[in-house]
PDB file of N, CA and C in Angstrom:
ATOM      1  N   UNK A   1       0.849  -1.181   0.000  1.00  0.00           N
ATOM      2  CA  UNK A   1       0.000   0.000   0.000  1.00  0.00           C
ATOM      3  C   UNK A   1       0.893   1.242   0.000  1.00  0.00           C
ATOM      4  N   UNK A   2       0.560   2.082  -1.094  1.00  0.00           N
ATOM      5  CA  UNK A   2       1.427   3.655  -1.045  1.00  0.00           C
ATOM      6  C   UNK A   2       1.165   4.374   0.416  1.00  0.00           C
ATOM      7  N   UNK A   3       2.296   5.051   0.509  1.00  0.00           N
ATOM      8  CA  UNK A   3       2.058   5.910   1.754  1.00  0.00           C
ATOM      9  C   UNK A   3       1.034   7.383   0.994  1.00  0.00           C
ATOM     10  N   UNK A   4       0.251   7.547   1.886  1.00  0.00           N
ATOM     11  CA  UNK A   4      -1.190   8.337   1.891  1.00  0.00           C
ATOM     12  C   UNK A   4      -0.135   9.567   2.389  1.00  0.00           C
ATOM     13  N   UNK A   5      -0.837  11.219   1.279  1.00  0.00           N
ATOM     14  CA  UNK A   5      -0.876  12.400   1.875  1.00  0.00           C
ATOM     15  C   UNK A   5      -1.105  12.363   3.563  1.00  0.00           C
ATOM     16  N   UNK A   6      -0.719  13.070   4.249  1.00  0.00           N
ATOM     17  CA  UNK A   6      -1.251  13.851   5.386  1.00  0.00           C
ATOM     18  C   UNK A   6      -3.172  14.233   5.695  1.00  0.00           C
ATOM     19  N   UNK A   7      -3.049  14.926   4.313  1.00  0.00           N
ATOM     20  CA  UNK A   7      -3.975  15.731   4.788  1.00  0.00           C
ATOM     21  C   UNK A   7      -5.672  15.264   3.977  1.00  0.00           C
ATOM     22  N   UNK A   8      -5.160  14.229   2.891  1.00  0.00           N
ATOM     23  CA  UNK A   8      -5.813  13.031   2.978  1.00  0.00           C
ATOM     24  C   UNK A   8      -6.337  12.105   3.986  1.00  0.00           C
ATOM     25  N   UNK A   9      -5.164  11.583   4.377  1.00  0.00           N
ATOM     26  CA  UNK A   9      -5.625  11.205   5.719  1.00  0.00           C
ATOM     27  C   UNK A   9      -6.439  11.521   6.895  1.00  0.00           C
ATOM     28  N   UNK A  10      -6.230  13.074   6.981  1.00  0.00           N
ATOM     29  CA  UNK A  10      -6.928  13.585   8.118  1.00  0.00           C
ATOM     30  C   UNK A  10      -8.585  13.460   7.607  1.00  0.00           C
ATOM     31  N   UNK A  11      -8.160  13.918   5.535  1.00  0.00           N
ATOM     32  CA  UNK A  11     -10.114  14.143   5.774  1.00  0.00           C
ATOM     33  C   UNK A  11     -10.699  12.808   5.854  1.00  0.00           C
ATOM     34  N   UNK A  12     -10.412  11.725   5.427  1.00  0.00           N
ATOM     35  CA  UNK A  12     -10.731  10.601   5.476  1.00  0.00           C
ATOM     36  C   UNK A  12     -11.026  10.166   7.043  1.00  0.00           C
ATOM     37  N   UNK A  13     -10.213  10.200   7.819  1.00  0.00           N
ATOM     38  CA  UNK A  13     -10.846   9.739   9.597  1.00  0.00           C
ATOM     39  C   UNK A  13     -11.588  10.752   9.912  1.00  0.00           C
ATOM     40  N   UNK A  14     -11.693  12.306   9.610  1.00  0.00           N
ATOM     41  CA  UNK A  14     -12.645  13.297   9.632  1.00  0.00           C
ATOM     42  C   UNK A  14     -13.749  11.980   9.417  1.00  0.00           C
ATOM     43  N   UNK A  15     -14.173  11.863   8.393  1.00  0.00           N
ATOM     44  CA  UNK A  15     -15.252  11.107   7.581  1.00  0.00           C
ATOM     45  C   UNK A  15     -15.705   9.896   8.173  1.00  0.00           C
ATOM     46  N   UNK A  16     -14.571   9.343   9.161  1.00  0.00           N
ATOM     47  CA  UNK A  16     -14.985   8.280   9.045  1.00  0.00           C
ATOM     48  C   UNK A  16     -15.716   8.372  10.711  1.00  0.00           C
ATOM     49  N   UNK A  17     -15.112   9.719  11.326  1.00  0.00           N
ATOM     50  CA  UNK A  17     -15.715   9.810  12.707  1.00  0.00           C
ATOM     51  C   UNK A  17     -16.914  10.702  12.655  1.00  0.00           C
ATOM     52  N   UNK A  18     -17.339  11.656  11.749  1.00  0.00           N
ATOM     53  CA  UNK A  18     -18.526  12.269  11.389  1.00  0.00           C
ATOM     54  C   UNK A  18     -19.746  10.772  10.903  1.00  0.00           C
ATOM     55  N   UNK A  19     -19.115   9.535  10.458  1.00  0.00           N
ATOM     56  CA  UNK A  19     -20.346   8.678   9.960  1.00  0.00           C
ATOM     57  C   UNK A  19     -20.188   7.741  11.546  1.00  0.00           C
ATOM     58  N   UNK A  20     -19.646   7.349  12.137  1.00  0.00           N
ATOM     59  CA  UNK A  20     -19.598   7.121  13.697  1.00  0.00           C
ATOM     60  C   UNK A  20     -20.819   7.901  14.329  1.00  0.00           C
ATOM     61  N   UNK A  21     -20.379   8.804  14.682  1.00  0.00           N
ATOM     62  CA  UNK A  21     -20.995   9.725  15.726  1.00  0.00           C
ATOM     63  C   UNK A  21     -22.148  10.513  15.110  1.00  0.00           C
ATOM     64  N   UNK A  22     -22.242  10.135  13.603  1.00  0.00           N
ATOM     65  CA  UNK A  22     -23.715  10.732  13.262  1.00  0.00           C
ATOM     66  C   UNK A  22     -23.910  12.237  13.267  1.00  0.00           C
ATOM     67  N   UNK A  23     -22.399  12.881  13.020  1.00  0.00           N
ATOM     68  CA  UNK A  23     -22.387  14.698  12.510  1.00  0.00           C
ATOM     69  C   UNK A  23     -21.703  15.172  11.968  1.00  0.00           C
ATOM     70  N   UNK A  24     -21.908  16.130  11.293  1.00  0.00           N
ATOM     71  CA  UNK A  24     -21.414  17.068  10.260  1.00  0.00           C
ATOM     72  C   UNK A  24     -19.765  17.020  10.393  1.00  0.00           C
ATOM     73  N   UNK A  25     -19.674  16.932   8.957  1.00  0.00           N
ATOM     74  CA  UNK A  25     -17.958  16.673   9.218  1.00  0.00           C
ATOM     75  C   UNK A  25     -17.080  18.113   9.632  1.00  0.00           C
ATOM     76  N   UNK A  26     -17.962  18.807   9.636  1.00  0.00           N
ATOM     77  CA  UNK A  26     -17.150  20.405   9.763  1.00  0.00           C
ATOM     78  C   UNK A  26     -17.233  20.496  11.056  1.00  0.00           C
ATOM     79  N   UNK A  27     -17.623  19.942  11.940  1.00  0.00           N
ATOM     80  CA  UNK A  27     -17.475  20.047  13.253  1.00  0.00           C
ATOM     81  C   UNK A  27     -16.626  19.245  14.071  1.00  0.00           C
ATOM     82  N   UNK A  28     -15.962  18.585  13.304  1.00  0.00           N
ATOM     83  CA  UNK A  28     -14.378  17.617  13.696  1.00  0.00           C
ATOM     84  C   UNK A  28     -13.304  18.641  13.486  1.00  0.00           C
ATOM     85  N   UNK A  29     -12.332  18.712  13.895  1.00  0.00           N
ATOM     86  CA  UNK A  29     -10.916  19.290  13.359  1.00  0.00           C
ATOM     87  C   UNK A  29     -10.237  18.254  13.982  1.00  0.00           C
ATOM     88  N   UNK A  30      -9.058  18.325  13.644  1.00  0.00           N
ATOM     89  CA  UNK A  30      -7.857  17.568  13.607  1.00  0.00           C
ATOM     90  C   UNK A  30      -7.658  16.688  14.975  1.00  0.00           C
ATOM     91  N   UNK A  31      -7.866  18.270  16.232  1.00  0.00           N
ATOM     92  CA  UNK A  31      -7.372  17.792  17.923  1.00  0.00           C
ATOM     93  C   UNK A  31      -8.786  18.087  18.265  1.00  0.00           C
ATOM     94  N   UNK A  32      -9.896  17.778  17.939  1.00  0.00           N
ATOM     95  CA  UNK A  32     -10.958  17.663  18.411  1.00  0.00           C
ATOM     96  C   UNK A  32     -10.933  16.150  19.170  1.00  0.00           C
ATOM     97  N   UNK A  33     -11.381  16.454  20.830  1.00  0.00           N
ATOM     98  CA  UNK A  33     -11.187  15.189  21.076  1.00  0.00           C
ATOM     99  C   UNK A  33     -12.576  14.114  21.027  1.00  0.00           C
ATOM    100  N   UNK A  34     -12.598  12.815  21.058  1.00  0.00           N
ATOM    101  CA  UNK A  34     -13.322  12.335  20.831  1.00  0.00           C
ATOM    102  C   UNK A  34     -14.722  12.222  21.736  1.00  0.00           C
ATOM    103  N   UNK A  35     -14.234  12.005  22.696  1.00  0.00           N
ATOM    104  CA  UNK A  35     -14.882  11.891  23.898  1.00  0.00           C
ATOM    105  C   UNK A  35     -15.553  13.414  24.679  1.00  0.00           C
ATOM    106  N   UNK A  36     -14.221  14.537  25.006  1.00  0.00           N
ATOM    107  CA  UNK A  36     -14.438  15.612  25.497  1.00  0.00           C
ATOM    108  C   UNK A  36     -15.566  16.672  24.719  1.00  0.00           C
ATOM    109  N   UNK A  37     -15.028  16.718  23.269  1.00  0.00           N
ATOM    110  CA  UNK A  37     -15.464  17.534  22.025  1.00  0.00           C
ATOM    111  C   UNK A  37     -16.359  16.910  21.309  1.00  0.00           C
ATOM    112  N   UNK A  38     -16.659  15.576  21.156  1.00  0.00           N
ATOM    113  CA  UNK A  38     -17.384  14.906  19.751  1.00  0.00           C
ATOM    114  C   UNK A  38     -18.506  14.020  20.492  1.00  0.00           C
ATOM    115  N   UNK A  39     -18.314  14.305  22.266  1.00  0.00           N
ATOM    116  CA  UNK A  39     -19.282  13.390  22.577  1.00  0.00           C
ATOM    117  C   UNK A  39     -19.108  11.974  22.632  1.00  0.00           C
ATOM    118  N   UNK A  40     -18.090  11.492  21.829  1.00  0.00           N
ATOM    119  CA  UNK A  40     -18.010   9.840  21.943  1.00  0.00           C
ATOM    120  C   UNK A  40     -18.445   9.186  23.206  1.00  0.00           C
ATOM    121  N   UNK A  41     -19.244   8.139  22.599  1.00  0.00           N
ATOM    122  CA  UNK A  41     -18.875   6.885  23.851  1.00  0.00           C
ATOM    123  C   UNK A  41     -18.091   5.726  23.538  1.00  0.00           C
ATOM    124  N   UNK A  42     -17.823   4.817  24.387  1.00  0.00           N
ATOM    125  CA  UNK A  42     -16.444   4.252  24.090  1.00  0.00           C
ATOM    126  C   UNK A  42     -17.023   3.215  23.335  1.00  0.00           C
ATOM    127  N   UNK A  43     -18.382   2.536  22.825  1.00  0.00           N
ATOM    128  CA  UNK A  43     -18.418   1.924  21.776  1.00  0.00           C
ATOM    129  C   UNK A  43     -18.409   2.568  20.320  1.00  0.00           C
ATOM    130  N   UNK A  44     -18.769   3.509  20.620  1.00  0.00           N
ATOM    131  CA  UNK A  44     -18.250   4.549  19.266  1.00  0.00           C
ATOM    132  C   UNK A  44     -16.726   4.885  19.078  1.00  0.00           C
ATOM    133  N   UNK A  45     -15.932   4.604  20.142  1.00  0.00           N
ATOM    134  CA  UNK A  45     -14.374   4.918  19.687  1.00  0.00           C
ATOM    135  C   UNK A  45     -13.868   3.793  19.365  1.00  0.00           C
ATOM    136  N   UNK A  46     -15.001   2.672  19.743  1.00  0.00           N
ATOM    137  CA  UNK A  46     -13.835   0.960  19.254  1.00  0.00           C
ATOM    138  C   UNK A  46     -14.585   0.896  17.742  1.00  0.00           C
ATOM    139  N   UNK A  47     -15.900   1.610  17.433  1.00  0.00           N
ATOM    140  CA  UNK A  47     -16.330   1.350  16.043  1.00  0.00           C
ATOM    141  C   UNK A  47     -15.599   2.147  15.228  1.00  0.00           C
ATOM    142  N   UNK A  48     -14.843   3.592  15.908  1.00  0.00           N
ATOM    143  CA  UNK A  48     -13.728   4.224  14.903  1.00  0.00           C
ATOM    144  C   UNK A  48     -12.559   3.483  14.756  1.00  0.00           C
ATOM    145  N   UNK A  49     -12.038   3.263  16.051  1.00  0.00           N
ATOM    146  CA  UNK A  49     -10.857   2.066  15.398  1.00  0.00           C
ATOM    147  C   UNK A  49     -11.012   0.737  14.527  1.00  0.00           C
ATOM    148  N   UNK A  50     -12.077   0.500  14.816  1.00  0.00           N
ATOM    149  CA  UNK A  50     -12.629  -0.731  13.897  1.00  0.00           C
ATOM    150  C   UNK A  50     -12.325  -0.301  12.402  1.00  0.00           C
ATOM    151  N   UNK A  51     -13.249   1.042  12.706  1.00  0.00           N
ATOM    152  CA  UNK A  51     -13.548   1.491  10.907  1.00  0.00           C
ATOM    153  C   UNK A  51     -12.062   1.952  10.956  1.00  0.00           C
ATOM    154  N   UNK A  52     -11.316   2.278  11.485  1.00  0.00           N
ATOM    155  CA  UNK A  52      -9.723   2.562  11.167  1.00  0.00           C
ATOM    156  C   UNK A  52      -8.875   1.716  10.322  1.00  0.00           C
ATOM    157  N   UNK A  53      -8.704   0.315  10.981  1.00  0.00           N
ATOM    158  CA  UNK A  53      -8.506  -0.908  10.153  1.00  0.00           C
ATOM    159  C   UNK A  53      -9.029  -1.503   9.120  1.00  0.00           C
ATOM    160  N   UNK A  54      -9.937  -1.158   9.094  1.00  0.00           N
ATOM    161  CA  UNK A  54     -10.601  -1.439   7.651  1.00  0.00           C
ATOM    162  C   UNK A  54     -10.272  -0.615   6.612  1.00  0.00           C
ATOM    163  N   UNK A  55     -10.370   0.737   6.982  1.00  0.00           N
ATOM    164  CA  UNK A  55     -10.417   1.550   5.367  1.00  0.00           C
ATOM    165  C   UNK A  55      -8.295   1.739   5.343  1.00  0.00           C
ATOM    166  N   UNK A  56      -7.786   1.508   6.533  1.00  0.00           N
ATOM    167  CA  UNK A  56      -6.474   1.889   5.691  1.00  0.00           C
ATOM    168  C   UNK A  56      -5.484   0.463   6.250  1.00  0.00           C
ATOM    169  N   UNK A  57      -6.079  -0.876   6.440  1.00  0.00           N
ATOM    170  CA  UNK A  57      -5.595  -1.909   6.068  1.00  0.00           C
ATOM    171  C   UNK A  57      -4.323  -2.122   7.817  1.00  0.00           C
ATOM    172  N   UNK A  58      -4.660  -1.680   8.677  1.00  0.00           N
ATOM    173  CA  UNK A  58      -3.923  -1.980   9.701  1.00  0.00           C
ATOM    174  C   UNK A  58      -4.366  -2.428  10.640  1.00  0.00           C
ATOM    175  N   UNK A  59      -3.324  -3.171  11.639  1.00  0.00           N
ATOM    176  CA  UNK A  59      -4.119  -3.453  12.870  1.00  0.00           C
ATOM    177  C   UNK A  59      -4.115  -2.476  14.133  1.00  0.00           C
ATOM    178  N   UNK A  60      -4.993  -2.301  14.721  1.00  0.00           N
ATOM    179  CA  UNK A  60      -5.132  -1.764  15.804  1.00  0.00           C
ATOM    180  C   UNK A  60      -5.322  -2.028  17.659  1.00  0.00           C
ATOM    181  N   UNK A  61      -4.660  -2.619  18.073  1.00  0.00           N
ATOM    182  CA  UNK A  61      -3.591  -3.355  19.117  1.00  0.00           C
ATOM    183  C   UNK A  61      -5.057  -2.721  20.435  1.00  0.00           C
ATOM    184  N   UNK A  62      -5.057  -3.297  21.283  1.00  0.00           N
ATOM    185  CA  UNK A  62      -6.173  -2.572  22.481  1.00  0.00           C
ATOM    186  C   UNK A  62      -5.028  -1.248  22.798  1.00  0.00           C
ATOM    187  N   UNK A  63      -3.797  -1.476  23.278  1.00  0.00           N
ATOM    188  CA  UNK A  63      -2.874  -0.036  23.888  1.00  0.00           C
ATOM    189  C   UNK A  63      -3.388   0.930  23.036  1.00  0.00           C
ATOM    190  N   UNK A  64      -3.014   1.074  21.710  1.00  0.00           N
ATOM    191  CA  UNK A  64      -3.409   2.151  20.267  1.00  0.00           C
ATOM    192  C   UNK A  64      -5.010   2.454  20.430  1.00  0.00           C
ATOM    193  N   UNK A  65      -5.826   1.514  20.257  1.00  0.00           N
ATOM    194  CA  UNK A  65      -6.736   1.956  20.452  1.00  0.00           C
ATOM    195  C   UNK A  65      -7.533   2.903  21.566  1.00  0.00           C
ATOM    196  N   UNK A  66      -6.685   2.266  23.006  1.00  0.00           N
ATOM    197  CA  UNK A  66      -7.121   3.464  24.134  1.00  0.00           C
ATOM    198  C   UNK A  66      -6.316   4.800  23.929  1.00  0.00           C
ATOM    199  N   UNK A  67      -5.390   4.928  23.180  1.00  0.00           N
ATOM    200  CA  UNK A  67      -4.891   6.263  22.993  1.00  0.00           C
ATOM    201  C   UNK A  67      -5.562   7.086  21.687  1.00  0.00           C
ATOM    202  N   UNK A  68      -6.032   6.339  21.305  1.00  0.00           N
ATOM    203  CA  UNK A  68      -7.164   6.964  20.264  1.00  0.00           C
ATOM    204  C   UNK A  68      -7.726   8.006  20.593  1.00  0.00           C
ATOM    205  N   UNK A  69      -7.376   9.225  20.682  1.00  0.00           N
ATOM    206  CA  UNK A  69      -8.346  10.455  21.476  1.00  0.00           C
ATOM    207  C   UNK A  69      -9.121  11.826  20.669  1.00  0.00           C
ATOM    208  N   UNK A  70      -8.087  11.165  19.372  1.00  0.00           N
ATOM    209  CA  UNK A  70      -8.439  12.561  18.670  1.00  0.00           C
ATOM    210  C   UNK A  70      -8.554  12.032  16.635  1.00  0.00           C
ATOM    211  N   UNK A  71      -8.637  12.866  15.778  1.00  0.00           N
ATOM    212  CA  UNK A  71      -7.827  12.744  14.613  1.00  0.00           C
ATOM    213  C   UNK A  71      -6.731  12.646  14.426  1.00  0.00           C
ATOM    214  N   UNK A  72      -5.688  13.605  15.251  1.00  0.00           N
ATOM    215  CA  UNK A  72      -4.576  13.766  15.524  1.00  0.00           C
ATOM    216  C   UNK A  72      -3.754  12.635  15.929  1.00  0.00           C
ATOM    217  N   UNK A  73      -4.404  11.909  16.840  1.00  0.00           N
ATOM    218  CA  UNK A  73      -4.005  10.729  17.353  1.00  0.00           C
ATOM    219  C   UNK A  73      -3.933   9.197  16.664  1.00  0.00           C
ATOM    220  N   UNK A  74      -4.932   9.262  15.881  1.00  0.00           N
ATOM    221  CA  UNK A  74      -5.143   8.194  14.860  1.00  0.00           C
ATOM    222  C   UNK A  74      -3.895   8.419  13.527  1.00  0.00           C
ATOM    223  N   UNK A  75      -3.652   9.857  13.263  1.00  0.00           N
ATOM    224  CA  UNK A  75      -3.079  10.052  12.132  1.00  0.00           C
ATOM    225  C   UNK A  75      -1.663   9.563  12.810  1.00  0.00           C
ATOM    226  N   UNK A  76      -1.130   9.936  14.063  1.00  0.00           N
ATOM    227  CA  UNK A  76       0.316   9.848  14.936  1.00  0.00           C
ATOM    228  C   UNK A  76       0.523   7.901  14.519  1.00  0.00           C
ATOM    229  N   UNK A  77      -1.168   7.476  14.726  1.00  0.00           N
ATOM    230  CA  UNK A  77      -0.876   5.714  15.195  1.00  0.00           C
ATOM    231  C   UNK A  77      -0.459   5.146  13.288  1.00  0.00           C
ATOM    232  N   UNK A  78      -1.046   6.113  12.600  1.00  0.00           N
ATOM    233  CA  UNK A  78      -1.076   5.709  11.232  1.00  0.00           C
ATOM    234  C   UNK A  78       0.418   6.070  10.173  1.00  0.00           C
ATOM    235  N   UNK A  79       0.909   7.205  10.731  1.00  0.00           N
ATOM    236  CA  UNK A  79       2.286   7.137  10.757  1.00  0.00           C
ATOM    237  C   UNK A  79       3.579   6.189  11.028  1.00  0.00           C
ATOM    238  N   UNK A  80       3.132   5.984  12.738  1.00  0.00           N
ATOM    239  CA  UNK A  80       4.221   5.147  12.933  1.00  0.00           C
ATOM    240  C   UNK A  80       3.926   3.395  12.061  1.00  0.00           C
ATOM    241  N   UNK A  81       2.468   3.086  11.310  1.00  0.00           N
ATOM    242  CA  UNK A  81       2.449   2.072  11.000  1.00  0.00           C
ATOM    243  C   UNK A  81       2.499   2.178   9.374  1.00  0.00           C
ATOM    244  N   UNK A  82       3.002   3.223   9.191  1.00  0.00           N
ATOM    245  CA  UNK A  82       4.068   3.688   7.934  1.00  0.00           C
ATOM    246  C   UNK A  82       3.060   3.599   6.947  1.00  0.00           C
ATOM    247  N   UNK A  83       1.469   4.065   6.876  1.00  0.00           N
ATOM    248  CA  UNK A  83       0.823   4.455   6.005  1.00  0.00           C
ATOM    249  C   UNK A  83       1.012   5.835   5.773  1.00  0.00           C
ATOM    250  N   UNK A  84       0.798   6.510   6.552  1.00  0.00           N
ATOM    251  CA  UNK A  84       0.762   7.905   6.415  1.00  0.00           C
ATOM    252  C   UNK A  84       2.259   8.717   5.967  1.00  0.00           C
ATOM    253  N   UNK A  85       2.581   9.685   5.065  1.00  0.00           N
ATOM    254  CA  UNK A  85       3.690  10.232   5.493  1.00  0.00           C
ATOM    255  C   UNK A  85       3.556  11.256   5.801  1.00  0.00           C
TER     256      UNK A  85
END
């Protein structure tokens, strides 16, 4: 798999946590957190990591997944697993 833009990336988990949580994607930014800012509950943050692994082909470990807090955070986990550059 090619390493993915940045900022691709971001709109894509934008997208994929606006169809999660059931709102407007303009109301995500990057360090919006999930829980504090977006409302999450924590079966909605294991259905974002879920949907994480699926659309960009990685695994997502329980540690990674509880640090899951933001966009920001997903893009950091998607880096070090050398999709993202």
């Amino acid at each position: 798999m090619p390493v993915m833009q940045t900022h691709v990336a971001a709109d894509r988990l934008r997208e994929i946590v606006a169809e999660v949580l059931e709102i407007d994607m303009a109301e995500i930014q990057v360090d919006s957190l999930f829980y504090d800012d977006l409302a999450a509950d924590s079966l909605e943050k294991v259905e974002i990591a879920v949907r994480i692994e699926r659309e960009f082909g990685v695994s997502v470990e329980a540690e990674d997944g509880a640090a899951l807090s933001s966009v920001s955070a997903a893009l950091t986990l998607l880096r070090a697993k050398g999709v993202v550059g």
